[in-house]
Every structure is written in C-alpha cells, then in structure tokens.
Protein backbone atom coordinates (compact mmCIF):
# COMPACT_ATOMS: atom_id res chain seq x y z
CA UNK A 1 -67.32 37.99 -85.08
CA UNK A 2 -69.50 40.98 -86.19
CA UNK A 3 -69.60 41.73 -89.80
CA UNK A 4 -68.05 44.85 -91.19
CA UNK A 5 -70.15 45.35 -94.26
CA UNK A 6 -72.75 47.62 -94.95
CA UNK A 7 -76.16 46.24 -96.48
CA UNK A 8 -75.96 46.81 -100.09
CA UNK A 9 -79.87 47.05 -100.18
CA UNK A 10 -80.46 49.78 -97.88
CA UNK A 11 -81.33 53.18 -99.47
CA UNK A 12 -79.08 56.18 -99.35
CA UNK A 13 -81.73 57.67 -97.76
CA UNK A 14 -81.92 55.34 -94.66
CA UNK A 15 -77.50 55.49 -94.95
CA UNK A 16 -78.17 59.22 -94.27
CA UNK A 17 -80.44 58.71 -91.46
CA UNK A 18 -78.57 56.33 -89.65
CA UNK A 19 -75.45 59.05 -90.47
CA UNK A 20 -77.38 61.91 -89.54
CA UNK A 21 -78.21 60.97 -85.44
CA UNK A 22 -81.59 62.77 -85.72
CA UNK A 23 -82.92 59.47 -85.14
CA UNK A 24 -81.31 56.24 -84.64
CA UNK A 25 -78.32 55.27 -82.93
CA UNK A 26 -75.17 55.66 -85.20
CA UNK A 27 -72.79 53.06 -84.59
CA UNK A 28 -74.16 50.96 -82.16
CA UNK A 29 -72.97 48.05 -83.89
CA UNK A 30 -69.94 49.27 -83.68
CA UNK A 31 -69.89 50.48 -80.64
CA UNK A 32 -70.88 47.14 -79.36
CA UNK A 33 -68.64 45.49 -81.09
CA UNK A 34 -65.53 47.34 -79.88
CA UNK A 35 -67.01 47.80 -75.88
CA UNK A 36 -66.90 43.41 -76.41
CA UNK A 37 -63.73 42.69 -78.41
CA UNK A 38 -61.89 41.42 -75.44
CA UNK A 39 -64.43 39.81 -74.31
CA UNK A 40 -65.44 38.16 -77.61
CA UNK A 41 -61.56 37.14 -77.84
CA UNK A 42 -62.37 35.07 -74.41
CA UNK A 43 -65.45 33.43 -75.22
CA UNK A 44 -63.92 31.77 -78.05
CA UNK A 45 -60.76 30.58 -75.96
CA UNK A 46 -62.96 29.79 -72.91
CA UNK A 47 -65.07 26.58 -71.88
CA UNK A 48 -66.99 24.45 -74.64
CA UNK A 49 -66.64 26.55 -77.17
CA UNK A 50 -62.91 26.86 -77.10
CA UNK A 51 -63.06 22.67 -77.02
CA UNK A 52 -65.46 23.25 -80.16
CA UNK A 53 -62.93 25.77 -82.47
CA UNK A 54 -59.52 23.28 -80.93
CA UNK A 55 -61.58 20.09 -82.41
CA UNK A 56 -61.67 18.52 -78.84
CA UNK A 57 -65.10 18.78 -77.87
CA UNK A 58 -67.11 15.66 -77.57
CA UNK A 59 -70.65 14.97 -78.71
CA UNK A 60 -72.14 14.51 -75.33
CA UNK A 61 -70.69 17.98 -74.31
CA UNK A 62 -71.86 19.62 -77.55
CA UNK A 63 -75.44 18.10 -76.77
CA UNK A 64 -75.26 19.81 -73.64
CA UNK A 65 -74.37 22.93 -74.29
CA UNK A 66 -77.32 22.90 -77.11
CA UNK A 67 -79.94 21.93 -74.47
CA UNK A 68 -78.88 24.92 -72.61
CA UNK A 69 -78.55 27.49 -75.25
CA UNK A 70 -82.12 26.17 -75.86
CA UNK A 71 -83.04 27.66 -72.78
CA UNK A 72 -81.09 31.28 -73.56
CA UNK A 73 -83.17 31.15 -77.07
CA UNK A 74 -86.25 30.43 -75.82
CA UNK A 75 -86.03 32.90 -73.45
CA UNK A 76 -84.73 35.39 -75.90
CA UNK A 77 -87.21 34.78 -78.38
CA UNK A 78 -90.25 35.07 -76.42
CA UNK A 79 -89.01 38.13 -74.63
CA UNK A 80 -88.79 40.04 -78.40
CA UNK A 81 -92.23 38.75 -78.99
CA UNK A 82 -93.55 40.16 -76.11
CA UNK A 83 -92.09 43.81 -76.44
CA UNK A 84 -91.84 43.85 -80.23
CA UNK A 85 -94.51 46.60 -81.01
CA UNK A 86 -92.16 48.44 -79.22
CA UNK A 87 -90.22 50.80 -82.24
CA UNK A 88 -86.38 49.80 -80.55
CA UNK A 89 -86.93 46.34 -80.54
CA UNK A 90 -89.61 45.96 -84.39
CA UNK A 91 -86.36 45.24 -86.23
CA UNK A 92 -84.84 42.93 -84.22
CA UNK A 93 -87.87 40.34 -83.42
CA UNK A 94 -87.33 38.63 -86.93
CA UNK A 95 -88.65 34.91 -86.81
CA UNK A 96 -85.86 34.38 -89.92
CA UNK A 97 -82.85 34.40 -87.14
CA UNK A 98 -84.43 32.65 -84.11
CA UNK A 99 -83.09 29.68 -83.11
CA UNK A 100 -84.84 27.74 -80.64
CA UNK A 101 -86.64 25.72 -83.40
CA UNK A 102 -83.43 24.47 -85.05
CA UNK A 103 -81.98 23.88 -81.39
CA UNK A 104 -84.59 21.20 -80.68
CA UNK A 105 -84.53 20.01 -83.92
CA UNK A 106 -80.81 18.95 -83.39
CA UNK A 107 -81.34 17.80 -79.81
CA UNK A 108 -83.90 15.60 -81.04
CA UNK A 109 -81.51 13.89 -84.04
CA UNK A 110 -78.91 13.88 -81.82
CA UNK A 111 -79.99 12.47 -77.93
CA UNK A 112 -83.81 11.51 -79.01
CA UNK A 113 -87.16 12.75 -77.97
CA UNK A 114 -86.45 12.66 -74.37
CA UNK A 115 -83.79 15.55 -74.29
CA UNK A 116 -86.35 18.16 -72.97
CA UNK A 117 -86.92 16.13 -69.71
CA UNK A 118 -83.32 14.06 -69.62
CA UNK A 119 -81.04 16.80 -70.37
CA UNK A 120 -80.19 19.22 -67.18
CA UNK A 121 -80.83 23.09 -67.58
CA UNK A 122 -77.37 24.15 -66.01
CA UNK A 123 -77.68 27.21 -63.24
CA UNK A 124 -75.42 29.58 -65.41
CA UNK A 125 -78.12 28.87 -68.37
CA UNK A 126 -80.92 29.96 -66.19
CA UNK A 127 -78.87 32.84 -64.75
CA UNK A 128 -78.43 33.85 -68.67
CA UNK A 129 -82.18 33.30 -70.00
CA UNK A 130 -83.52 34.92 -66.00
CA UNK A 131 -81.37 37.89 -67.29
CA UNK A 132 -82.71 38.57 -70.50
CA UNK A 133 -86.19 37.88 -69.09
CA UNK A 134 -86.02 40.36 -66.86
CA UNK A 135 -84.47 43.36 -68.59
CA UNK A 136 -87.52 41.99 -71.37
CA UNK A 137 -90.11 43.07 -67.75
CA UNK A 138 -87.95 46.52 -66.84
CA UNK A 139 -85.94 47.99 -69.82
CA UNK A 140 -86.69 46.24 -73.26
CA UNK A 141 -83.79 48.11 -75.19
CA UNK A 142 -81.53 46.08 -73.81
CA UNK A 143 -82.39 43.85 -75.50
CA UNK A 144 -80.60 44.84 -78.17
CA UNK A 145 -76.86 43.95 -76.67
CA UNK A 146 -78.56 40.40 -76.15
CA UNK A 147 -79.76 40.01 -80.17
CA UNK A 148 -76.13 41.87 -81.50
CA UNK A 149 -74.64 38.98 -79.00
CA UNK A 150 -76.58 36.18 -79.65
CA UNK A 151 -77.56 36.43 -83.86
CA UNK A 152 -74.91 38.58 -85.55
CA UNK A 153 -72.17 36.12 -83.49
CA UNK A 154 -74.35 33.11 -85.17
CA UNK A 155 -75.21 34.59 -88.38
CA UNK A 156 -71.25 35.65 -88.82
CA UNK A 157 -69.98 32.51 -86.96
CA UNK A 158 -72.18 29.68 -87.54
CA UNK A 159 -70.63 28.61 -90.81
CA UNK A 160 -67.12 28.20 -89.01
CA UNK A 161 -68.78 26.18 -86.30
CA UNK A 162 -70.79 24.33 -88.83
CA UNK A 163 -67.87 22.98 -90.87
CA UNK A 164 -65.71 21.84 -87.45
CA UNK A 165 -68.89 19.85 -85.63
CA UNK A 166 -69.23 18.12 -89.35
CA UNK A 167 -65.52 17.43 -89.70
CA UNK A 168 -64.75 16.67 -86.04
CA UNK A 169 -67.67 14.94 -84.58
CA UNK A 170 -68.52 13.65 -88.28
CA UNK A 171 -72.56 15.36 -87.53
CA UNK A 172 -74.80 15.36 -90.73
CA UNK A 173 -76.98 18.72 -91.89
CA UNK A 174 -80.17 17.11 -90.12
CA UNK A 175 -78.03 17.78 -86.89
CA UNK A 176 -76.65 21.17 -87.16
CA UNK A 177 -80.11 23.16 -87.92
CA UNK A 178 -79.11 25.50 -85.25
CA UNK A 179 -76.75 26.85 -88.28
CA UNK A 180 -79.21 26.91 -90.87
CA UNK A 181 -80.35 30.13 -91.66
CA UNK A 182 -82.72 29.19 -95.05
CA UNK A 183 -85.18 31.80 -94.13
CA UNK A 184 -82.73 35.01 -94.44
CA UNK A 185 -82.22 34.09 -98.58
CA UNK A 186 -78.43 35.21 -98.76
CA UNK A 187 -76.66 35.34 -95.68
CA UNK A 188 -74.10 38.15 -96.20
CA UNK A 189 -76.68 40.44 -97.44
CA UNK A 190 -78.96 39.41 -94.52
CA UNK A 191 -76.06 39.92 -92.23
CA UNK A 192 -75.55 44.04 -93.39
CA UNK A 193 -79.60 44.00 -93.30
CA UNK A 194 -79.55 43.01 -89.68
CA UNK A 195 -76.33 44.71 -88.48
CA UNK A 196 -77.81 48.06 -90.04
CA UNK A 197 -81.67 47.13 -88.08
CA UNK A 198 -79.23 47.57 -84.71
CA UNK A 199 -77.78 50.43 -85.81
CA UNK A 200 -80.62 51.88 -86.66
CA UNK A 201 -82.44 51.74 -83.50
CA UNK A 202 -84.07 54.69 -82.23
CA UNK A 203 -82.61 54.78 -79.12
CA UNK A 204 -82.31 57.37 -76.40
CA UNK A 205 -78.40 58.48 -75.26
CA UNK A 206 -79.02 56.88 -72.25
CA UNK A 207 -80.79 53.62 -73.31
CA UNK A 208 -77.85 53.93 -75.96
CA UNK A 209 -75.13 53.41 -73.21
CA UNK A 210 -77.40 50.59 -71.13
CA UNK A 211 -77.64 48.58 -74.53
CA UNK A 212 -73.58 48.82 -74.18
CA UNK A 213 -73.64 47.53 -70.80
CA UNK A 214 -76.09 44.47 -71.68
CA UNK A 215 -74.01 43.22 -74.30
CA UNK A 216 -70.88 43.29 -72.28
CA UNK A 217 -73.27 41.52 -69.54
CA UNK A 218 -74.46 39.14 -72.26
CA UNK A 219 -70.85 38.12 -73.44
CA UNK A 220 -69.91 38.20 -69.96
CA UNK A 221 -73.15 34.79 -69.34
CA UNK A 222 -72.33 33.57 -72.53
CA UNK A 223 -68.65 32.60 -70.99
CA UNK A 224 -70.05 31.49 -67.67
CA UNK A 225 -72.54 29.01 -69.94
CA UNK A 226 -69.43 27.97 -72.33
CA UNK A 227 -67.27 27.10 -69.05
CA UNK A 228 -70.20 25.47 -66.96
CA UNK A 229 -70.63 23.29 -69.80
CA UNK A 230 -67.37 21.98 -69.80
CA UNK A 231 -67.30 21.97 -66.26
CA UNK A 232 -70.47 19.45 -66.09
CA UNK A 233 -70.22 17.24 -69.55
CA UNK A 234 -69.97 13.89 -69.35
C-alpha cells in the first residue's frame, strides 16, 4: 500500500511549495491513494496475486504473471523515457525504480533463456501496456496514476511479496530481482522521496483529475492481469 511518510530530506522550502498550490499538485498522492483504496483492497484478494499473499500460488503461475508484468514494465518504462523532458513526468522517469531489467533477470533464473519467445503475452497484459502506451502518444500526465500504481505499490509492497515467494515457493535472491531496489540506497527514505516527486507534480486542475482517473484505470488492468493469470496458469 502507499506510504504515509513524508521524505525526511526534502527542504522546508519544497514542504511549503508542495503546501502552498502555486505550483504542484498538493495531495495527489493522497488523493490517489484514497480515489483506489477499494480497489487496491481487490487487487490483493483477486486472481494471482491473492494466490501469492494466501501462499497458494504455484511457480509456473508466478512465472507467468512475471512474463506479463514484463510486458506492462516495458511498456511503462519506455513510455517515461520518451516524454520525460516533459516537467510532469522529470521526476517520475527514475531508472532506480524500473523494473523490467530485474523482471527478465528472474524469468531467466527461473524458466531459462527461452522465456521471451516460450512464455505467452496474455491479452489483458497487452490491453494494460496498449493503455499506458497510448495515454504516453495523447496525454503524458497520466502517466502519473500508472507510476503511483505500479512503483510506490512495489517499492511499499515488494518486501511482503519478497519474503512469501522465498518462504512458499522456497525462490533464492537471484530469483526475486524484480524486488530489489539496490539503486534507491534506503528504501523508506526513497519511498517519501518518490511519493513527494508525485505530489509535487506541476499539474494543471484538469490534468490533476485525469491522473485520478488513470490510476483507478490502472488498478482497474492490474486486476484483469492478476485474474487472467490465474485463469490461464498451468
């Protein structure tokens, strides 16, 4: 779930700006968070993942849903490239959270060098990355409710998730690099750091309430991925 805590190394000045609204978007952390909470509540009781948190998920399902979030990453990743001279989106486009490296690290440990051509990219996957693609093309903000989705659920999360695939399907660090976030130096701190970089987004009123709408759309394909996952592991 999203984390609550401020950074402790932003300046009071940048607290007051982010307070202030003359630039920025106060609370869209926040904001995001609460439009989502139901639907945050669901994700983790729906599909794969719920299998994942209950300790019933196998292997070859968690593979597969890991081939298919490689796709979402990918997609996401090279979409902030693309737009990241672009003041909303600077903050965000941080190569120390992405995760499609770490993804095909651990799909290489765990099905082999093949996984790329053997493993299926599921419709609801491409429906997710297609999505974030295009809003990349038409409205980049958005964005923005697709990285609060995505990294502050794995940079708050991942730990959790880490310790359960270890104890339940018995998986060794060199197979969980999706959860390894090395580059960020202390993860709570980080966590504030890039909570506050969403926050802090100089976003229009109107672009503020579209970003709103994206993440609800992005939880929203993140449960239709968790559940076709399920649906189609072996």
């Amino acid at each position: 779930m999203d984390g609550q805590r401020a950074d402790p190394g932003f300046t009071a000045g940048e607290r007051r700006t982010r307070r202030g609204g003359s630039i920025g978007a106060p609370g869209l952390a926040d904001s995001l968070k609460e439009r989502t909470r139901l639907l945050h509540r669901q994700a983790e009781r729906s599909g794969i993942i719920a299998d994942i948190l209950r300790g019933t998920a196998s292997q070859s399902g968690y593979v597969l849903l890991l081939r298919n979030l490689h796709r979402v990453y990918g997609a996401l990743e090279r979409s902030l490239e693309q737009v990241k001279a672009d003041p909303v989106i600077s903050g965000l486009a941080d190569p120390a959270v992405y995760r499609a490296e770490g993804l095909a690290q651990d799909l290489a440990a765990l099905f082999g060098a093949t996984w790329q051509s053997s493993l299926p990219v599921l419709p609801a996957a491409d429906h997710y990355a297609q999505r974030i693609e295009a809003v990349a093309e038409s409205d980049p903000a958005r964005l923005l409710g697709h990285a609060y989705t995505r990294y502050l659920g794995d940079l708050n999360g991942g730990r959790v998730l880490q310790r359960l695939l270890a104890r339940n399907l018995g998986l060794q660090a060199g197979c969980l690099s999706f959860y390894d976030f090395a580059g960020v130096g202390d993860l709570e701190r980080f966590r504030g750091i890039y909570r506050e970089r969403i926050n802090c987004a100089p976003l229009a009123p109107s672009q503020f309430h579209a970003v709103l709408d994206e993440g609800t759309r992005a939880f929203q394909d993140s449960i239709a991925l968790s559940l076709a996952v399920r649906a189609a592991a072996p």
